[in-house]
Protein backbone atom coordinates (compact mmCIF):
# COMPACT_ATOMS: atom_id res chain seq x y z
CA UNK A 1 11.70 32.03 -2.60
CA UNK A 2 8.05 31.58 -2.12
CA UNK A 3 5.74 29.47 -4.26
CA UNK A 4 3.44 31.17 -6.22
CA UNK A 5 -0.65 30.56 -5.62
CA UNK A 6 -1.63 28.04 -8.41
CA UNK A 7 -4.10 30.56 -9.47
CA UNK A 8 -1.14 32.79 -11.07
CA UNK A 9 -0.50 30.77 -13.74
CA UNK A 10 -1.69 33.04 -16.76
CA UNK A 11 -2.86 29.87 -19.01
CA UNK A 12 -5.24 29.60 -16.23
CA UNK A 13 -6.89 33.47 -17.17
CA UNK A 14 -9.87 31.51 -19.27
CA UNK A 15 -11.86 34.33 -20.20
CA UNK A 16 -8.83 36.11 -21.77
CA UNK A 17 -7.76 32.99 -23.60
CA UNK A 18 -11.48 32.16 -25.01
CA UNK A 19 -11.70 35.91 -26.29
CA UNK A 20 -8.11 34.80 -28.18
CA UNK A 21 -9.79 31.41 -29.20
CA UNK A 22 -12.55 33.60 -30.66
CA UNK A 23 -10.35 34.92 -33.17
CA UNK A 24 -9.31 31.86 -34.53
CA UNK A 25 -12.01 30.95 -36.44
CA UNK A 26 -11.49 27.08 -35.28
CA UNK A 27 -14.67 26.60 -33.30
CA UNK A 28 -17.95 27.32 -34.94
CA UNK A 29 -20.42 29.70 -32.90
CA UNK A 30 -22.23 27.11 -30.78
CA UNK A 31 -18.60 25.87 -29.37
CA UNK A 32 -17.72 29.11 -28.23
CA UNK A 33 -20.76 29.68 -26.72
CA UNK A 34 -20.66 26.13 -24.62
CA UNK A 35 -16.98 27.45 -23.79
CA UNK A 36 -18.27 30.73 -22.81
CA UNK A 37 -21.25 30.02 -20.35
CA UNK A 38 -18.50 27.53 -18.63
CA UNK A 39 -16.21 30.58 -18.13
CA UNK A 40 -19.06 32.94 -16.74
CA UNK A 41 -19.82 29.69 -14.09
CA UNK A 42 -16.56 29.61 -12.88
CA UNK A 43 -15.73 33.19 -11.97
CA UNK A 44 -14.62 33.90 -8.30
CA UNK A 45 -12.81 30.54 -8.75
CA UNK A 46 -9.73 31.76 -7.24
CA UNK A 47 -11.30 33.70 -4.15
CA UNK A 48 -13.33 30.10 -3.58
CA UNK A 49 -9.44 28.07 -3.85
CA UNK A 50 -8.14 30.77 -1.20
CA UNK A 51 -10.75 30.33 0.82
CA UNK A 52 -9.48 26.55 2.32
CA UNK A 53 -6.68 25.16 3.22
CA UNK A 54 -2.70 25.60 1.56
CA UNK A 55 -0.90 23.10 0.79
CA UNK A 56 2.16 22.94 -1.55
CA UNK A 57 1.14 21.44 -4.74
CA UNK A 58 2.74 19.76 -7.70
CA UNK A 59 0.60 21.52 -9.84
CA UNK A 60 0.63 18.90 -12.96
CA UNK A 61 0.02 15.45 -11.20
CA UNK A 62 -0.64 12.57 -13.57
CA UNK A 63 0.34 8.98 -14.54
CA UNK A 64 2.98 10.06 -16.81
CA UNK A 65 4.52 12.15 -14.25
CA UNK A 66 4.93 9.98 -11.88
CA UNK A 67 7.53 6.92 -11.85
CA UNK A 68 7.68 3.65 -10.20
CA UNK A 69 10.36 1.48 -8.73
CA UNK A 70 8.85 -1.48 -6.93
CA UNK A 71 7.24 0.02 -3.73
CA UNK A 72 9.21 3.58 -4.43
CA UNK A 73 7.46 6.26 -6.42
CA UNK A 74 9.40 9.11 -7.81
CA UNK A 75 7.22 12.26 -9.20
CA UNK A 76 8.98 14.61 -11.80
CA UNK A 77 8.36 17.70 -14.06
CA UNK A 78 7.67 20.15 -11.12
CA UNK A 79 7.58 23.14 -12.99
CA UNK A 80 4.05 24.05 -11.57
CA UNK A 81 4.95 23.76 -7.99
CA UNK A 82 3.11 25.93 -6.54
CA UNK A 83 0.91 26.85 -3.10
CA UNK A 84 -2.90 26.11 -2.96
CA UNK A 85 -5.87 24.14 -1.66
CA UNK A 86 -5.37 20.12 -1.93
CA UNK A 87 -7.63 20.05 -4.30
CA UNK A 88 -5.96 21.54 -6.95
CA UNK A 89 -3.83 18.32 -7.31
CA UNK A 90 -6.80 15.86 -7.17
CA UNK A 91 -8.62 18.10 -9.86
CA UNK A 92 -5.80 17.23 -12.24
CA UNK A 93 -6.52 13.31 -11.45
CA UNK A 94 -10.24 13.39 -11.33
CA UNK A 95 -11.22 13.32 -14.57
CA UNK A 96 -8.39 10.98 -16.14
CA UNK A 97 -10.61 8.32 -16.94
CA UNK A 98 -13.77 10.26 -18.51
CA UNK A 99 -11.56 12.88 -20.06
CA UNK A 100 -7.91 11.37 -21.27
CA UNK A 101 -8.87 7.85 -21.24
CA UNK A 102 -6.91 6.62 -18.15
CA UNK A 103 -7.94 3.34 -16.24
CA UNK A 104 -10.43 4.57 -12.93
CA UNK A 105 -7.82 3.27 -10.54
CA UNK A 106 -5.74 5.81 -10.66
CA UNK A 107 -8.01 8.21 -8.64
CA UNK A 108 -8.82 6.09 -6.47
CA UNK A 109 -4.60 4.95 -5.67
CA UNK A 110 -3.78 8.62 -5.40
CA UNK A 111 -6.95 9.38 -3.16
CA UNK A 112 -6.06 6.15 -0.87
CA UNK A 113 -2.35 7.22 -0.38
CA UNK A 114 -3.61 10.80 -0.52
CA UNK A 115 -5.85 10.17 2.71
CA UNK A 116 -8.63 11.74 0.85
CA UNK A 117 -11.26 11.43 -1.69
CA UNK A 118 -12.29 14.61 -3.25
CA UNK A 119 -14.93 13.34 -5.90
CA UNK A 120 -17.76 14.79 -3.86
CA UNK A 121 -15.66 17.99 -3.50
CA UNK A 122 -17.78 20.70 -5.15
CA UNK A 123 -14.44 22.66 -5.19
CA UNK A 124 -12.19 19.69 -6.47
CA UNK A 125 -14.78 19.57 -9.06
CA UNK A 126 -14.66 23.24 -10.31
CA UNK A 127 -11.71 23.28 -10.16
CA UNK A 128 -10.82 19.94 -12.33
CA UNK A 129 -13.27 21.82 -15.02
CA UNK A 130 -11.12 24.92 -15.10
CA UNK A 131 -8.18 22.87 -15.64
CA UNK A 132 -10.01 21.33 -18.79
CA UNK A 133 -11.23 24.31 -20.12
CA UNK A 134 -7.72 25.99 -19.97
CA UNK A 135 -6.50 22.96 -21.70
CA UNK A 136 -9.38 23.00 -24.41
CA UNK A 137 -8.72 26.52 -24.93
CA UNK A 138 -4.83 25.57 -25.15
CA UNK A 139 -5.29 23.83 -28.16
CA UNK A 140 -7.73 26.72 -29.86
CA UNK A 141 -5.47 28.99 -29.90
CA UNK A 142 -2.46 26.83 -30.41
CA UNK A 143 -4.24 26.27 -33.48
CA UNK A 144 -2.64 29.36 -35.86
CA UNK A 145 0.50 27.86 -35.10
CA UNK A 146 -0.09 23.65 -34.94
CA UNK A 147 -2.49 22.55 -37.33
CA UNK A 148 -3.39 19.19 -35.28
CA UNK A 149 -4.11 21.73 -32.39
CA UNK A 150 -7.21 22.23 -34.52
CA UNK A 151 -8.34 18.47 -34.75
CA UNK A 152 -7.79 17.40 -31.10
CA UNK A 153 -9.87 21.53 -30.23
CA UNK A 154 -12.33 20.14 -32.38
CA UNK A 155 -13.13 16.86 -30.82
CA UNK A 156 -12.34 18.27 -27.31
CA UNK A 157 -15.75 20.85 -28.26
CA UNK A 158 -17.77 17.95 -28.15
CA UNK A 159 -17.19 17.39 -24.31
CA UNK A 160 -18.50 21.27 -23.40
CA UNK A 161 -21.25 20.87 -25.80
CA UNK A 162 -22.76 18.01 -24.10
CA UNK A 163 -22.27 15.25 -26.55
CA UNK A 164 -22.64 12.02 -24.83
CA UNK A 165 -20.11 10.10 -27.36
CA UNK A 166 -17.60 12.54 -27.02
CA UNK A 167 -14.35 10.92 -27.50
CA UNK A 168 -11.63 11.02 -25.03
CA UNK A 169 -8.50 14.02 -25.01
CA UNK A 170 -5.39 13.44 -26.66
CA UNK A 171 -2.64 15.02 -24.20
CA UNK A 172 0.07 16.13 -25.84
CA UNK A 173 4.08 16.19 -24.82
CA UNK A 174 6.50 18.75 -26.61
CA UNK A 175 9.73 17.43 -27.30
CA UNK A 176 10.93 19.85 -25.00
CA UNK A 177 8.93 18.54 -22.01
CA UNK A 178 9.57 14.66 -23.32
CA UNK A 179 13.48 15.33 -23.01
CA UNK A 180 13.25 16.62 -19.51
CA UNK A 181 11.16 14.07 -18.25
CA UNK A 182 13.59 11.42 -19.55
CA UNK A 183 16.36 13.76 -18.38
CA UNK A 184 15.18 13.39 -14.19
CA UNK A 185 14.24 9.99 -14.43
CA UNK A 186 17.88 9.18 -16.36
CA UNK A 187 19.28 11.26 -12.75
CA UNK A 188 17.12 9.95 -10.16
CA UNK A 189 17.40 6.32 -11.51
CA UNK A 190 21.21 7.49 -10.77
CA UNK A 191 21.35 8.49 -6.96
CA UNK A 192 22.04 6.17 -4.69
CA UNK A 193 19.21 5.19 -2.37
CA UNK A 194 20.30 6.82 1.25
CA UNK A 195 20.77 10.28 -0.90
CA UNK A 196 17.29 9.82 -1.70
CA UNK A 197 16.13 8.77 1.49
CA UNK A 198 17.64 12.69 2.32
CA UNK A 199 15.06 14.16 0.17
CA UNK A 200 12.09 12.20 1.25
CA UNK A 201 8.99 14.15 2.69
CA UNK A 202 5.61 14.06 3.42
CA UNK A 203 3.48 15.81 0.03
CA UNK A 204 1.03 18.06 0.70
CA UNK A 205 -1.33 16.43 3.54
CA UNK A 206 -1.18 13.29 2.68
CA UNK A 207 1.15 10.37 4.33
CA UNK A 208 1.92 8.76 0.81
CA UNK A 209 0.73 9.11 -2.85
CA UNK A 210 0.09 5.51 -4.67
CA UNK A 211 2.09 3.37 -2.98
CA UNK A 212 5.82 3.74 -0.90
CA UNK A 213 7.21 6.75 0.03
CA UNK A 214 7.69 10.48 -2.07
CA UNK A 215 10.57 11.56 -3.18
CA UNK A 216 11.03 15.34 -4.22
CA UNK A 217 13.66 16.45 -6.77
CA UNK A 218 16.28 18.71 -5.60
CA UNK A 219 15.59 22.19 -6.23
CA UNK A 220 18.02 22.43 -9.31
CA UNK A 221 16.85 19.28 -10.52
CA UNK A 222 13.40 20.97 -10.37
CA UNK A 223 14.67 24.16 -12.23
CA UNK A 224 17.24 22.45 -14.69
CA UNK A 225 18.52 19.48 -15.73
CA UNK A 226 21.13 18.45 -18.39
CA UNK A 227 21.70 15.69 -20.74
CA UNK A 228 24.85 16.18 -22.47
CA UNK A 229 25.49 19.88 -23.85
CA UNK A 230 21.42 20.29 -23.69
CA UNK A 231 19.87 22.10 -20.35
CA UNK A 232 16.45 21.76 -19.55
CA UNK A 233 15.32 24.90 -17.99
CA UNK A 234 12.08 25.40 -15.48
CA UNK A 235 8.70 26.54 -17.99
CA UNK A 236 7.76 28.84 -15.53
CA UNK A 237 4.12 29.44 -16.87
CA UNK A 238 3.28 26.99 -19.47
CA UNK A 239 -0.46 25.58 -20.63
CA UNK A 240 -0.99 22.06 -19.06
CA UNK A 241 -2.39 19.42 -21.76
């Protein structure tokens, strides 16, 4: 089965989502226009991420996805696997620390194990922006149904209009995506080591990520996993953050 391009992903379609947002009555006038000169900027976005190199991706890659034991690290949810340029997993990383309050050293880890810093990547950098501005737009038009969509939209405004005390994003984990995460980590903690050392590979283009060695999750494990009588199923196409 081939991956899809990580340009696919319909939570990624921007302009269609602000003109949604724009119906909510959420963000006042001078928000959506912020949010709508960013959108104009980054059209052709997907022609530029075709244009270099393929790599498989993760497609979601963050601290919380990724778990450590000693010098092992074990990377779940992969429900946005997906083909495209490197940079599409760095622009998930890059702005941790400005945007969702991380420590800076997690960049820089993933970019030394990577075997490549992308922070003077004009395409790592549009790129990180769409992903923000899908994710601010995520929580506009979640609004209608999640009233605390509407607070964290709110404060996340401040970013695209350019105030300087904007407070850091609030990423948020359905319960959904909270039991599956617990769910591979409960299985992988489980396998014995030389059935891991089966599944090890080399991610993307890089010879490690953090620290130690990768280890992928079967490809059921990716699609489904079970705790008990519940069955966590593969979210094919879901808004990231």
């Amino acid at each position: 089965m081939a991956l899809p391009f990580c340009g696919d992903a319909q939570w990624l379609a921007v302009e269609h989502h602000l003109s949604l947002a724009e119906q909510t009555n959420v963000i006042d006038a001078a928000g959506l226009a912020a949010l709508r000169r960013h959108c104009v900027a980054l059209r052709g976005w997907k022609d530029r991420a075709r244009q270099a190199c393929s790599a498989v991706c993760h497609g979601d890659l963050h601290p919380q996805n990724v778990l450590m034991s000693g010098d092992q690290v074990v990377i779940i949810d992969w429900d946005a696997i997906c083909v495209g340029p490197p940079a599409w997993d760095h622009a998930a990383l890059l702005p941790w620390a400005e945007r969702w309050g991380g420590s800076p050293q997690w960049y820089a880890d993933f970019a030394r194990g990577y075997g490549a810093d992308l922070r003077a990547s004009p395409l790592a950098t549009e790129l990180a922006t769409l992903r923000l501005l899908a994710a601010t737009l995520n929580k506009i038009t979640g609004a209608a149904s999640d009233p605390a969509y509407a607070a964290e939209a709110r404060i996340r405004i401040r970013y695209w209009l350019g105030d300087p005390a904007a407070p850091t994003w609030t990423p948020a984990l359905t319960e959904r995506r909270r039991v599956g995460i617990a769910a591979i980590a409960v299985r992988q903690a489980r396998v014995p080591q030389q059935a891991l050392a089966s599944q090890r590979l080399l991610y993307s283009s890089g010879p490690s990520l953090l620290r130690g060695d990768l280890f992928l999750p079967s490809p059921n494990e990716i699609r489904q996993d079970v705790v008990g009588q519940r069955t966590i199923r593969r979210e094919a196409d879901r808004p990231l953050r």
